[in-house]
Each structure stands twice: as structure tokens, then as C-alpha cells.
PDB file of N, CA and C in Angstrom:
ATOM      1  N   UNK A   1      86.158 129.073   1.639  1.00  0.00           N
ATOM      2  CA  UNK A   1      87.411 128.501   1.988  1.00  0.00           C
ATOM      3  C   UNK A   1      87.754 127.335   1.072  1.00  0.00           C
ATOM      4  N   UNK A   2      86.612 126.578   0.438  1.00  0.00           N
ATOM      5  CA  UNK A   2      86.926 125.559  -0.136  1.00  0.00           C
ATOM      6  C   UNK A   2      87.644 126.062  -1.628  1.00  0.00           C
ATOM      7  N   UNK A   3      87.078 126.783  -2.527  1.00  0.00           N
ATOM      8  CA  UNK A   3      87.636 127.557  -3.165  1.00  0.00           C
ATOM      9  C   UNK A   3      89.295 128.123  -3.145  1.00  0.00           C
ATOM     10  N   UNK A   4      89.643 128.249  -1.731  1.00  0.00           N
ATOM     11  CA  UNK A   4      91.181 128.926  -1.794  1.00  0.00           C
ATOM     12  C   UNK A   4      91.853 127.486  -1.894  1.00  0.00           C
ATOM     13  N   UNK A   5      91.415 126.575  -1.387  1.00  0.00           N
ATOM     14  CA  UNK A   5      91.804 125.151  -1.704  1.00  0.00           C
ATOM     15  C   UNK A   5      92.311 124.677  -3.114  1.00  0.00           C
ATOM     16  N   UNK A   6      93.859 123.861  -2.867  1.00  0.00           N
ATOM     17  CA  UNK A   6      94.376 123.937  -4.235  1.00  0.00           C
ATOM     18  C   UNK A   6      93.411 122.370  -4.740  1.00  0.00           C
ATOM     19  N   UNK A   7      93.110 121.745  -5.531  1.00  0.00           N
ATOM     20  CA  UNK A   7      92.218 120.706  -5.631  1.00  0.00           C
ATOM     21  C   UNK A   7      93.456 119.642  -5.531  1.00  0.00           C
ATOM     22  N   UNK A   8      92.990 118.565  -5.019  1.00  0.00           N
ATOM     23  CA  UNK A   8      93.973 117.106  -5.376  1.00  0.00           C
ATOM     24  C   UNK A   8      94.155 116.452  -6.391  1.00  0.00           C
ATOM     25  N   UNK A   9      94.926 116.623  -7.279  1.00  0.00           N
ATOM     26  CA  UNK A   9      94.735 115.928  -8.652  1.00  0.00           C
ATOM     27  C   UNK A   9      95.707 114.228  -8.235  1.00  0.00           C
ATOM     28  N   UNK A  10      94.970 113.226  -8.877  1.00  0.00           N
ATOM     29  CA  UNK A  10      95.502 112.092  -9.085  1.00  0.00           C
ATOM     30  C   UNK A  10      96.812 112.278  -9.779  1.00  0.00           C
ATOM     31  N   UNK A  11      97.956 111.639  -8.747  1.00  0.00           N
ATOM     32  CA  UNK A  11      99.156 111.835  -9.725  1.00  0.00           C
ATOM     33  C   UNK A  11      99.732 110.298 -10.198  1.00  0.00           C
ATOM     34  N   UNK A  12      99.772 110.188 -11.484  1.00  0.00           N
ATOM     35  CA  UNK A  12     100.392 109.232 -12.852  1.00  0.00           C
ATOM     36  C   UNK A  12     101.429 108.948 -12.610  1.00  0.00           C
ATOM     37  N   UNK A  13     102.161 110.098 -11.991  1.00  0.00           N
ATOM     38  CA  UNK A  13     103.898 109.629 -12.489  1.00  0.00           C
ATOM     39  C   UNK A  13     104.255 109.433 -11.403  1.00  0.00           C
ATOM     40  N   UNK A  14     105.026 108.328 -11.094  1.00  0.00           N
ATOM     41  CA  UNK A  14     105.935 108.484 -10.003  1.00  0.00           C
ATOM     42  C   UNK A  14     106.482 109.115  -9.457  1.00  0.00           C
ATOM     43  N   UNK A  15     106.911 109.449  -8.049  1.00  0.00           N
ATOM     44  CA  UNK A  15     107.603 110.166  -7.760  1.00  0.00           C
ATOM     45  C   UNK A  15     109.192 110.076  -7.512  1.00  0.00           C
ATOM     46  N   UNK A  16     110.377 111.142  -7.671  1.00  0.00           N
ATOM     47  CA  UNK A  16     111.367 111.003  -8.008  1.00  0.00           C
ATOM     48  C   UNK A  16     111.838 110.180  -6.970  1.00  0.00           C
ATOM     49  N   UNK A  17     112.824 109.530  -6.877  1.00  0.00           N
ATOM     50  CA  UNK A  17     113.400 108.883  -6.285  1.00  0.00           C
ATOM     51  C   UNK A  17     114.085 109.931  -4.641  1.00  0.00           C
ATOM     52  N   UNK A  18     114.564 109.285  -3.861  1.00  0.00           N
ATOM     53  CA  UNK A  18     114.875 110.631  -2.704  1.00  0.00           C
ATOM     54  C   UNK A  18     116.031 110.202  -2.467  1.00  0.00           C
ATOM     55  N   UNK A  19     117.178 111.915  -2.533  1.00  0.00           N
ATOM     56  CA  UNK A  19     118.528 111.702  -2.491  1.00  0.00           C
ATOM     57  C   UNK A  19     118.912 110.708  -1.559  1.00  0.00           C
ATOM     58  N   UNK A  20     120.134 109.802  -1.439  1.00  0.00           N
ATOM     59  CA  UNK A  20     121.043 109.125  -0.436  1.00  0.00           C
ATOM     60  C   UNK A  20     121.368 110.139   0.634  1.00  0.00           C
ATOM     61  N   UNK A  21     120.884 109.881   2.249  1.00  0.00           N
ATOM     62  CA  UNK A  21     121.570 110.659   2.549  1.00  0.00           C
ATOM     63  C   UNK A  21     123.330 109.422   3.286  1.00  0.00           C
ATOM     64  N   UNK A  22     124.703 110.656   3.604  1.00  0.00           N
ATOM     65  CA  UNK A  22     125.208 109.590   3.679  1.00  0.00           C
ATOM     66  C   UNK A  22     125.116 109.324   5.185  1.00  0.00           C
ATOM     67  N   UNK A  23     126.263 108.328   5.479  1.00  0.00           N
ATOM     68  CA  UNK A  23     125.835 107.740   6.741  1.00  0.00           C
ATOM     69  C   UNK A  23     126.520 108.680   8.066  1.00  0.00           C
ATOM     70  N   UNK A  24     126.164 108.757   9.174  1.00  0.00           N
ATOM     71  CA  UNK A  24     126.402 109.859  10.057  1.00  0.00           C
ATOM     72  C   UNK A  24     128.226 109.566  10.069  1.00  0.00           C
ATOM     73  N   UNK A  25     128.655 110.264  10.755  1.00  0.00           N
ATOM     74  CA  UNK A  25     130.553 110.201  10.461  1.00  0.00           C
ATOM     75  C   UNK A  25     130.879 109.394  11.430  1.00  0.00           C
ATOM     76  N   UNK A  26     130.458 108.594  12.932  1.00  0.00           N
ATOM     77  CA  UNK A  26     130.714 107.904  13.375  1.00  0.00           C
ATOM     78  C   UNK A  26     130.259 106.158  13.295  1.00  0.00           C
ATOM     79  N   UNK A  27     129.662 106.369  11.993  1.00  0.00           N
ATOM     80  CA  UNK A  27     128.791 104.621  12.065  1.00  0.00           C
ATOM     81  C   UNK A  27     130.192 104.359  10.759  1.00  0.00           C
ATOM     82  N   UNK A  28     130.107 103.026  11.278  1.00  0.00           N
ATOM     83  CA  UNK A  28     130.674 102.521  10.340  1.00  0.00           C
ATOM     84  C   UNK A  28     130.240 102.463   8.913  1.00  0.00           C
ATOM     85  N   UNK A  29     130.945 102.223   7.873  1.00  0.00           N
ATOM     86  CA  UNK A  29     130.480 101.980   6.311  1.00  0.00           C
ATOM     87  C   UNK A  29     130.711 100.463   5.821  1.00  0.00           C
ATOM     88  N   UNK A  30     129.263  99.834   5.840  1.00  0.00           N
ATOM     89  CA  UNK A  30     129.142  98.629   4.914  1.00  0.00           C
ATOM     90  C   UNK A  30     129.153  98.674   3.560  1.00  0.00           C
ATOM     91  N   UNK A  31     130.190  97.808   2.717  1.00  0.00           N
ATOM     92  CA  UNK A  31     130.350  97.999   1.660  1.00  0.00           C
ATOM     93  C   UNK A  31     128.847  97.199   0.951  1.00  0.00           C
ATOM     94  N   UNK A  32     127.970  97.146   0.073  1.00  0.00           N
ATOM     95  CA  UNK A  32     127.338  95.949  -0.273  1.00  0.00           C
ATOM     96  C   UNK A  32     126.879  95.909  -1.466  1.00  0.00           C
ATOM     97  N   UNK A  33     125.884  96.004  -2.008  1.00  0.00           N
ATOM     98  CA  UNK A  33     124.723  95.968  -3.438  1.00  0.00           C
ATOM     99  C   UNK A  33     124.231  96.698  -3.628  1.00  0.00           C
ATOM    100  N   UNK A  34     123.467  97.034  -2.395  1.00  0.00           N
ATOM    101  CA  UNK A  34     122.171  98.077  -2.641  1.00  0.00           C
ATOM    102  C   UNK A  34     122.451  99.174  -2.127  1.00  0.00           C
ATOM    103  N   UNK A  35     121.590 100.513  -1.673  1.00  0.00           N
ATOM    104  CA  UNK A  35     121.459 101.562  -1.196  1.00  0.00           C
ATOM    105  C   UNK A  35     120.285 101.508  -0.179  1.00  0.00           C
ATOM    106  N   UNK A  36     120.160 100.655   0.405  1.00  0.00           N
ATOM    107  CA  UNK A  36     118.668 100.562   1.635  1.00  0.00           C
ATOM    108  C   UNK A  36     120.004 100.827   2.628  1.00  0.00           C
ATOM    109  N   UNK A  37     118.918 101.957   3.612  1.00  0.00           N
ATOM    110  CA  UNK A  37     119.493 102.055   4.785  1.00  0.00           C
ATOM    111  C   UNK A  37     119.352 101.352   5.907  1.00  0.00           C
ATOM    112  N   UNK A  38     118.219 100.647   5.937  1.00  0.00           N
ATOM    113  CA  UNK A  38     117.516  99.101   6.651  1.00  0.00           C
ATOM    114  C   UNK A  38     118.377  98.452   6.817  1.00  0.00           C
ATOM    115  N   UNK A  39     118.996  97.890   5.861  1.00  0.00           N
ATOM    116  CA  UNK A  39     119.170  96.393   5.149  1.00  0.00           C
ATOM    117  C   UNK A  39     120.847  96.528   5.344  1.00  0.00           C
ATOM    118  N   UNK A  40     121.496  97.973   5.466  1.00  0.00           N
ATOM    119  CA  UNK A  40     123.406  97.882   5.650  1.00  0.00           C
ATOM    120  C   UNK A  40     123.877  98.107   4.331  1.00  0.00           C
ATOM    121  N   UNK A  41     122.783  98.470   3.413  1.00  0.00           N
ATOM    122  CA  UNK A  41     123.715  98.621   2.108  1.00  0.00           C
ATOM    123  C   UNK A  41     123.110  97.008   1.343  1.00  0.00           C
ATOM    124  N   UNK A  42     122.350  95.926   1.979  1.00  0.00           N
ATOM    125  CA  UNK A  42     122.452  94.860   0.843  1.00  0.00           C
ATOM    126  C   UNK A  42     120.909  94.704   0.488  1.00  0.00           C
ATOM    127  N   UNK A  43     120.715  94.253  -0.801  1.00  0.00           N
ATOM    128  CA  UNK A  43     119.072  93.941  -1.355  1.00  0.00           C
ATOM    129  C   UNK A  43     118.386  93.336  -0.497  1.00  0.00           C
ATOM    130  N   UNK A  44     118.752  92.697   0.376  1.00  0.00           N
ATOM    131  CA  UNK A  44     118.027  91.829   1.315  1.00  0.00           C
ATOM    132  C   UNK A  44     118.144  91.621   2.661  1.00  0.00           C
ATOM    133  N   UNK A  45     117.625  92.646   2.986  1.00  0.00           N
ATOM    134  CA  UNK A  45     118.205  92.821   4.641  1.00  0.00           C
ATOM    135  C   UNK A  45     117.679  91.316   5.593  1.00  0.00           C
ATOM    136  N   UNK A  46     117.924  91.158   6.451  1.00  0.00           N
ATOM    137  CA  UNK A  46     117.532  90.477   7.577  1.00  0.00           C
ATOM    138  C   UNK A  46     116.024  90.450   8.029  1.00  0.00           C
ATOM    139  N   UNK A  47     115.473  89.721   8.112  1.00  0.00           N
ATOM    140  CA  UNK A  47     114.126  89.921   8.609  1.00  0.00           C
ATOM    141  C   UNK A  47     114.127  90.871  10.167  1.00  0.00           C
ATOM    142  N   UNK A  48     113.028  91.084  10.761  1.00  0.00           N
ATOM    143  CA  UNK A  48     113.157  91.903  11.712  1.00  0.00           C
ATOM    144  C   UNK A  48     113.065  91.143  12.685  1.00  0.00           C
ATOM    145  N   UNK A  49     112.029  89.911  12.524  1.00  0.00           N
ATOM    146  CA  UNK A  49     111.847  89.290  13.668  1.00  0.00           C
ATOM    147  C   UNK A  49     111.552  87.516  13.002  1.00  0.00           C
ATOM    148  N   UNK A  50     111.863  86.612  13.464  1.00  0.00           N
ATOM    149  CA  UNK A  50     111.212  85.085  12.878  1.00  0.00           C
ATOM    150  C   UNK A  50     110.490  84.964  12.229  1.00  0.00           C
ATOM    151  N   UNK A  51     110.522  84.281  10.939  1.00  0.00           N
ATOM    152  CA  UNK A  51     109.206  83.851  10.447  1.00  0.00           C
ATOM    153  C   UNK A  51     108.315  82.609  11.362  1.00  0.00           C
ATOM    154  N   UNK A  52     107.427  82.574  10.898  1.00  0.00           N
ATOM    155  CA  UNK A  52     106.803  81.276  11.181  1.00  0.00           C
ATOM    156  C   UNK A  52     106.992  80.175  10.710  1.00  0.00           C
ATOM    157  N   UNK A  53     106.598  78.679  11.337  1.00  0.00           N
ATOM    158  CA  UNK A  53     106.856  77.643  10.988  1.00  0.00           C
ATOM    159  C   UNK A  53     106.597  77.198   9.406  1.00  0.00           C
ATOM    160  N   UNK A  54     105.316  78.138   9.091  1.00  0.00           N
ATOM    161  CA  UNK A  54     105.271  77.592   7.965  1.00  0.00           C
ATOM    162  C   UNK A  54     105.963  78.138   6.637  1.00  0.00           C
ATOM    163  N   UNK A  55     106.162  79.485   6.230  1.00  0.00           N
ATOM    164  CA  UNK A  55     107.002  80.133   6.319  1.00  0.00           C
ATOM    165  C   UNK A  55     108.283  79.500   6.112  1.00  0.00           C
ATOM    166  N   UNK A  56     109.147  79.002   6.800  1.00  0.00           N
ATOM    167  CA  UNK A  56     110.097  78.729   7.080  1.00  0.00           C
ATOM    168  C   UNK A  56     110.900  77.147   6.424  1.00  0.00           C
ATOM    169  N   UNK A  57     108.998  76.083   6.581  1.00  0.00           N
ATOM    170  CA  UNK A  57     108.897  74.992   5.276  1.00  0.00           C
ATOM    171  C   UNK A  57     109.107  75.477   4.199  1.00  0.00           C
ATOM    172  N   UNK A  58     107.945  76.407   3.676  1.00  0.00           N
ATOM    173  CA  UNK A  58     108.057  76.644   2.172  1.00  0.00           C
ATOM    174  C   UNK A  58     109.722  77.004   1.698  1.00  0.00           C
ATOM    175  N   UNK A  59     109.911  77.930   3.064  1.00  0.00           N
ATOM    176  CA  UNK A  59     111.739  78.348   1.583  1.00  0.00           C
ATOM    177  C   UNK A  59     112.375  77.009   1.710  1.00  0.00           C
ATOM    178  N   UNK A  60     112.380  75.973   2.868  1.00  0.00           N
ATOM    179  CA  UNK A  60     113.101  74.942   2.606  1.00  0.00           C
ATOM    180  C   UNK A  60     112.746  74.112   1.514  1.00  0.00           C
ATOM    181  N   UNK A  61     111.845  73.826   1.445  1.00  0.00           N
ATOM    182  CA  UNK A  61     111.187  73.150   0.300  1.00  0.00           C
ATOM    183  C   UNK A  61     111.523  73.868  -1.087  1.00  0.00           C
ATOM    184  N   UNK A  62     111.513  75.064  -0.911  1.00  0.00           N
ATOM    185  CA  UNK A  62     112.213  75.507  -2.578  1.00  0.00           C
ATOM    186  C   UNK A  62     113.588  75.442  -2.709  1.00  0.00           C
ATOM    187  N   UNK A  63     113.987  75.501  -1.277  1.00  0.00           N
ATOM    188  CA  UNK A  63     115.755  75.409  -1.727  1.00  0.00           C
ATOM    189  C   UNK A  63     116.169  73.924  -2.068  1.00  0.00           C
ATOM    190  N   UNK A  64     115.127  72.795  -1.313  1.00  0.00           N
ATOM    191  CA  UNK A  64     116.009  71.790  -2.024  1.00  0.00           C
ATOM    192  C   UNK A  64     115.237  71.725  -3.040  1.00  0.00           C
ATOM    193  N   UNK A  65     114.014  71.823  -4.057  1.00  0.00           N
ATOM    194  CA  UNK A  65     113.649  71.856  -5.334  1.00  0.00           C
ATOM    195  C   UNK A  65     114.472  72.498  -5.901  1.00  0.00           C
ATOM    196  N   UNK A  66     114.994  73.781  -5.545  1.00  0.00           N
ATOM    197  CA  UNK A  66     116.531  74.461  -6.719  1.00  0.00           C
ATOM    198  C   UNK A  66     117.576  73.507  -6.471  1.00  0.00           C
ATOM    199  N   UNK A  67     118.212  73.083  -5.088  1.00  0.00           N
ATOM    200  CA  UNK A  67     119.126  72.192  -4.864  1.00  0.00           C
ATOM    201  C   UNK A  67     118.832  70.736  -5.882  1.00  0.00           C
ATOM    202  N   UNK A  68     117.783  70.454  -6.311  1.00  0.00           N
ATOM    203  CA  UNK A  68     117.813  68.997  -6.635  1.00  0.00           C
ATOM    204  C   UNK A  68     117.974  69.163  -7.943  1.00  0.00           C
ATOM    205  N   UNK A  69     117.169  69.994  -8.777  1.00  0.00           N
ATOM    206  CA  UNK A  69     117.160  71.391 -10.007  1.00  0.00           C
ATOM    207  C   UNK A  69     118.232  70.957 -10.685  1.00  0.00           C
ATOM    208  N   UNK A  70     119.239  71.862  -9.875  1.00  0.00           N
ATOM    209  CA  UNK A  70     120.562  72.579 -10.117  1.00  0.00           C
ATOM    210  C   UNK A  70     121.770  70.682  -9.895  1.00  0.00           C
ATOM    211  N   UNK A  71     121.122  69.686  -9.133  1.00  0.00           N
ATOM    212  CA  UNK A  71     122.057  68.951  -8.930  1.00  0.00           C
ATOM    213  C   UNK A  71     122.219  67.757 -10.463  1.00  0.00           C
ATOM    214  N   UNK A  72     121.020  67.834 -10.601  1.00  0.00           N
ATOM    215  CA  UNK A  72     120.779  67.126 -11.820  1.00  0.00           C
ATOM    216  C   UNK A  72     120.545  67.524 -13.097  1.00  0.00           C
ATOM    217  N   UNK A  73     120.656  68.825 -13.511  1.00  0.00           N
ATOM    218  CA  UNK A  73     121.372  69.879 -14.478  1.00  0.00           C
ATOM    219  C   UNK A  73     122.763  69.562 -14.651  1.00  0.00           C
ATOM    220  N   UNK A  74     123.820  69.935 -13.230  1.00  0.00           N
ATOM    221  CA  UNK A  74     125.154  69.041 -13.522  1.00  0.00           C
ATOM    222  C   UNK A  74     125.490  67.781 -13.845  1.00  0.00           C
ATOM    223  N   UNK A  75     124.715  66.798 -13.509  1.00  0.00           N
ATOM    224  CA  UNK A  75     125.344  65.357 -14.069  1.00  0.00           C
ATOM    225  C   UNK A  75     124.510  65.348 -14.919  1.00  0.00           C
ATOM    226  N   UNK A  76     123.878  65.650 -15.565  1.00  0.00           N
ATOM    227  CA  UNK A  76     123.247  65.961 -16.739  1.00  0.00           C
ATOM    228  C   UNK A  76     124.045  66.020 -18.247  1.00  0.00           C
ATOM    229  N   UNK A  77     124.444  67.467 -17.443  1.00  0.00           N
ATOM    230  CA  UNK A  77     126.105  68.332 -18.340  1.00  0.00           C
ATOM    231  C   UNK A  77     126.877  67.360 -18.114  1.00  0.00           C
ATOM    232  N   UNK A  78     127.194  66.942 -17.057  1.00  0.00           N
ATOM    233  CA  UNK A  78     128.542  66.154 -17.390  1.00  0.00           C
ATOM    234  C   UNK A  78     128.345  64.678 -18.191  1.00  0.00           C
ATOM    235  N   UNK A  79     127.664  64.001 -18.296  1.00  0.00           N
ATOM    236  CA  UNK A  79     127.500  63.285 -18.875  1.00  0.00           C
ATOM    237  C   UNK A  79     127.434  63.183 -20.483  1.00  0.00           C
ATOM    238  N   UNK A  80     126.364  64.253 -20.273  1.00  0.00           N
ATOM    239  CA  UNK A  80     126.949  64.903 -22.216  1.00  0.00           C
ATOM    240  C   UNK A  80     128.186  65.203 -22.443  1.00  0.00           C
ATOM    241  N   UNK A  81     128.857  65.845 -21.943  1.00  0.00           N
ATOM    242  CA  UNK A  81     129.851  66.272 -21.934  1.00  0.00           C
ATOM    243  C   UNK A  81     131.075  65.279 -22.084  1.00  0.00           C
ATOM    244  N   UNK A  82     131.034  64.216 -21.153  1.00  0.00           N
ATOM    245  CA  UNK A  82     131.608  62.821 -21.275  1.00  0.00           C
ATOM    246  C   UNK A  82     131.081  62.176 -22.773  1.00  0.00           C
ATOM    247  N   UNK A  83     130.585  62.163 -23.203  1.00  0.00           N
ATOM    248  CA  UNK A  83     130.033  61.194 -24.472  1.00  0.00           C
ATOM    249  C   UNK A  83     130.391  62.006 -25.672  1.00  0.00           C
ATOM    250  N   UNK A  84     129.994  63.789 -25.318  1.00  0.00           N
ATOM    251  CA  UNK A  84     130.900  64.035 -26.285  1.00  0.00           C
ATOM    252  C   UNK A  84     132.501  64.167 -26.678  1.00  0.00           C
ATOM    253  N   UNK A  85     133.412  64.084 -25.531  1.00  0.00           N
ATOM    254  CA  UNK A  85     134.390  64.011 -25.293  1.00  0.00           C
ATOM    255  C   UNK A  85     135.068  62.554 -25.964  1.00  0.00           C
ATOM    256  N   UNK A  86     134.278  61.745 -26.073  1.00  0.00           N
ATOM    257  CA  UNK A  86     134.265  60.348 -25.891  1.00  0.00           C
ATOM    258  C   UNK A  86     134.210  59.939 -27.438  1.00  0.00           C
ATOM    259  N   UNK A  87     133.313  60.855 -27.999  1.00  0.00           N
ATOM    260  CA  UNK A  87     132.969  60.950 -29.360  1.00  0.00           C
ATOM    261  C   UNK A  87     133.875  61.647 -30.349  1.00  0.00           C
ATOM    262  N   UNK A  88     134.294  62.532 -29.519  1.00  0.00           N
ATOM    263  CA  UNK A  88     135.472  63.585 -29.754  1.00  0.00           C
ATOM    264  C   UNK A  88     136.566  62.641 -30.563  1.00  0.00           C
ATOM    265  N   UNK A  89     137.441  61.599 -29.202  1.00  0.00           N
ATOM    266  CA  UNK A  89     138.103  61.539 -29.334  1.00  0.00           C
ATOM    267  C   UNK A  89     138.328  59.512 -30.439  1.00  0.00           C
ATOM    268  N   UNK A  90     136.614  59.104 -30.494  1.00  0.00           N
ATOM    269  CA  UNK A  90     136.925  57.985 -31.126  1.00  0.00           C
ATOM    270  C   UNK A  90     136.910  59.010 -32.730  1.00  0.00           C
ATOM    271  N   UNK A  91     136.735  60.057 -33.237  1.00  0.00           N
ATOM    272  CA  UNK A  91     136.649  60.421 -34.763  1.00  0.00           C
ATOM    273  C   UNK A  91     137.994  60.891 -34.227  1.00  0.00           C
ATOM    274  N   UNK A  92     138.921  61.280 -33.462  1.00  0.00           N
ATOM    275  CA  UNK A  92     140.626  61.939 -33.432  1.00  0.00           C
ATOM    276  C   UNK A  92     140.796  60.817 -34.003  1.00  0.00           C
ATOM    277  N   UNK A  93     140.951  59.582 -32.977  1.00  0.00           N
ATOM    278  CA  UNK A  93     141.813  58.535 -33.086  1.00  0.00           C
ATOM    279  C   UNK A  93     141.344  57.666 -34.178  1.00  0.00           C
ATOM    280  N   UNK A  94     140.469  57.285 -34.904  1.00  0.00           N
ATOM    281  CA  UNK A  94     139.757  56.768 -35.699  1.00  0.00           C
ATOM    282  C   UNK A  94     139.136  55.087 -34.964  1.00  0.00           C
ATOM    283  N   UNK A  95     139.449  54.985 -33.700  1.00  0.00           N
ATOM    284  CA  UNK A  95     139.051  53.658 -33.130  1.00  0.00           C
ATOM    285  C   UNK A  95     138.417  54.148 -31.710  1.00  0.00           C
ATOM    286  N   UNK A  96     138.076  53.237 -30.456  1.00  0.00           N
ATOM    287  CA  UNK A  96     138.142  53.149 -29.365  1.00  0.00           C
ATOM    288  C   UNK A  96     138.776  53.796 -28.274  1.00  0.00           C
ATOM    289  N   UNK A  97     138.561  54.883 -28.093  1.00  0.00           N
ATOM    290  CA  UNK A  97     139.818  55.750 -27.161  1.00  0.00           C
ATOM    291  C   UNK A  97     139.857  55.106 -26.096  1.00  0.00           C
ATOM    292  N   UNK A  98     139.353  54.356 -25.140  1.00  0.00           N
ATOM    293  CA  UNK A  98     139.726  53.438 -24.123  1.00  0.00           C
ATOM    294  C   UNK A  98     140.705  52.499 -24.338  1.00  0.00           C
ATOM    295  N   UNK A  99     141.491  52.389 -23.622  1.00  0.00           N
ATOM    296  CA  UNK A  99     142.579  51.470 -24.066  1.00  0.00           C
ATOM    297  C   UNK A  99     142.504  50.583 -23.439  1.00  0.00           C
ATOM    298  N   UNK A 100     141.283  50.297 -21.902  1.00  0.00           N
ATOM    299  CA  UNK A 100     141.093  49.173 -21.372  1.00  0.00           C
ATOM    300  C   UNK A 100     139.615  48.244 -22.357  1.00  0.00           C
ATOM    301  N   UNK A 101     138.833  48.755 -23.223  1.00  0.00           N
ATOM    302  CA  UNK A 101     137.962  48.444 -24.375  1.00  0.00           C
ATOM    303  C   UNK A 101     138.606  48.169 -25.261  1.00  0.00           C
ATOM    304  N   UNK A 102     139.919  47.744 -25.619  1.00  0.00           N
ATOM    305  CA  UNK A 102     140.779  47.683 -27.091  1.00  0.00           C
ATOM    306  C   UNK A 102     140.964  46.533 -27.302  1.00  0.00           C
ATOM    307  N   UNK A 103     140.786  45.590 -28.281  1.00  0.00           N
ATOM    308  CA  UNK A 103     140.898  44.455 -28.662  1.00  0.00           C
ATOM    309  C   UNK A 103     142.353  43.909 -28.062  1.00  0.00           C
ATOM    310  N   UNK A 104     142.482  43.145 -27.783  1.00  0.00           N
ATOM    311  CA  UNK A 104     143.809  42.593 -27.085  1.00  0.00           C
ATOM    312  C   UNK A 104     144.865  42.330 -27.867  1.00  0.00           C
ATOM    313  N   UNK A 105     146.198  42.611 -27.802  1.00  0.00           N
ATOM    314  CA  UNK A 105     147.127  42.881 -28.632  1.00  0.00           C
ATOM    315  C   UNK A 105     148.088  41.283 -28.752  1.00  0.00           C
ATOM    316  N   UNK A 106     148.078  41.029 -30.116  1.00  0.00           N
ATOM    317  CA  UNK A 106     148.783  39.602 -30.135  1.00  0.00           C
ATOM    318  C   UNK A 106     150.364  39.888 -29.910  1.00  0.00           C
ATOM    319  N   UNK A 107     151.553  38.927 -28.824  1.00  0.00           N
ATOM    320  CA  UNK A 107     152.288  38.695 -28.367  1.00  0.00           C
ATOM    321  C   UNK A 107     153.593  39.077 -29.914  1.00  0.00           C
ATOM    322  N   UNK A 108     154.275  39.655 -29.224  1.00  0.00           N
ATOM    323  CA  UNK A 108     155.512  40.496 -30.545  1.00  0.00           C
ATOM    324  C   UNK A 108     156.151  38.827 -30.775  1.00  0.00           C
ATOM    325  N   UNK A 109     156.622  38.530 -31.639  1.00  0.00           N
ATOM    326  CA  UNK A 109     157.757  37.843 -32.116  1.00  0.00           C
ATOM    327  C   UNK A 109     159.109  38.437 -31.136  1.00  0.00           C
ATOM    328  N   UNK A 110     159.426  39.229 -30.820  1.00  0.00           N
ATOM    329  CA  UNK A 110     160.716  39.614 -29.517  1.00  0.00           C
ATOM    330  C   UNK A 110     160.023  38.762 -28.075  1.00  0.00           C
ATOM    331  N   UNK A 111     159.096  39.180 -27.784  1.00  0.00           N
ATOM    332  CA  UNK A 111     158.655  38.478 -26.414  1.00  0.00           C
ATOM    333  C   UNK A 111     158.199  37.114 -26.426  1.00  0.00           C
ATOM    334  N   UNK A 112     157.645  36.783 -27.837  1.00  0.00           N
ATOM    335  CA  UNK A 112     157.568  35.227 -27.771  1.00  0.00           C
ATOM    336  C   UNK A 112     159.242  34.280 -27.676  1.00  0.00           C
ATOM    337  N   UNK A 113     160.103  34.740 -27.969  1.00  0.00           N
ATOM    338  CA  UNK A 113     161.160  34.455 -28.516  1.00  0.00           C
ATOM    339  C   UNK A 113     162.358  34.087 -27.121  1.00  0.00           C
ATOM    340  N   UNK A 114     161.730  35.351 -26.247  1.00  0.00           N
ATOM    341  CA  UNK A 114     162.073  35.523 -24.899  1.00  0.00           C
ATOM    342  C   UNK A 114     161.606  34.265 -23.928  1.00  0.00           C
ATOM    343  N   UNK A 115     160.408  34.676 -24.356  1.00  0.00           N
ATOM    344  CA  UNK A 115     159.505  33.139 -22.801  1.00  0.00           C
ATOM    345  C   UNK A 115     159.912  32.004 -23.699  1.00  0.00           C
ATOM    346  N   UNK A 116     160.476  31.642 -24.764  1.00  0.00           N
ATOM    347  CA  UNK A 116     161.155  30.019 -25.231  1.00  0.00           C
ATOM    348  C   UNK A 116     162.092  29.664 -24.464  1.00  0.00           C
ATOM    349  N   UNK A 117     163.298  30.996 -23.987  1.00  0.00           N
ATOM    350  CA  UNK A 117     164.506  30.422 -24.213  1.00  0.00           C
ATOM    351  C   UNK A 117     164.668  30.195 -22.332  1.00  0.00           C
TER     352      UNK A 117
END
């Protein structure tokens, strides 16, 4: 009997992927990302049930490490961004583009002429 036996060979290749089936005709259709039938159509379905406490530290703890990341990346950029702007515009103008930084402007001969009379 062992003989009529086809042998088990180790298989290498993956196996093909398995058609979509679609969704029955009375469920509604979620539009989303993915193709999981779990998950509603998105890469990341819902957990099934709570994580644990600890669990639950760690993603906070990475979201504000990306949150703090990502916050100081922007004023980062903007700051360069300001200086080059800044730089920009003292080689336009060939001086001081602040006009509250500008050497103070001596009194016209018309307005001195004015506060005499």
C-alpha cells in the first residue's frame, strides 16, 4: 500500500494566490485598499479583541516618537526655508529686506520745511 502512495515532495514555490471570491449580493460593498475579507476591504483590519496594557504603551510611545520626529522635521524646514527666503531676498534687493532692520531714514527737506512753519 505504501508503494501506491504518491510520495510528499517538499514544495519551493509558493502557492498561487486564491481567486477573490465576490461578496454575497445582500452585504454591503466597502470601498477600501486591500482585498482581505476580514479586514472590509482595508490592509489593516481591526483587532479582534483588546490588546494589552503593554501593548498598547509601546504603540503610544512610537506614535509620539513619530509625532515628535515629524514635529521637528517641520520647524526644521521652516526655518531653513525662512533664512533662505531671507537670503533670497537680501541678493534681490541688494540690502536688508526687513524694513523694520533698515537704517533710519534722514527727514526730506519738504517735511523739515513743514514742522518750521
Amino acid at each position: 500500500m505504501a508503494s501506491q502512495e504518491k510520495p510528499i515532495a517538499p514544495s519551493s514555490a509558493p502557492s498561487p494566490p486564491q481567486p477573490q471570491l465576490p461578496p454575497p449580493e445582500g452585504a454591503p460593498r466597502i470601498r477600501g485598499f486591500g482585498g482581505g475579507a476580514a479586514g472590509g476591504g482595508y490592509p489593516n483590519p481591526p483587532d479582534a479583541a483588546l490588546p494589552d496594557a503593554a501593548t498598547l504603551r509601546d504603540q503610544w510611545r512610537f506614535a509620539v516618537r513619530q509625532y515628535s520626529r515629524w514635529y521637528s522635521q517641520a520647524w526644521g524646514t521652516a526655518i531653513l526655508a525662512g533664512g533662505a527666503f531671507f537670503a533670497l531676498g537680501w541678493l534681490v534687493k541688494g540690502s536688508n529686506p526687513l524694513p523694520s532692520r533698515a537704517d533710519p531714514r534722514p527727514p526730506n527737506d519738504a517735511s523739515a520745511d513743514e514742522e518750521k512753519k
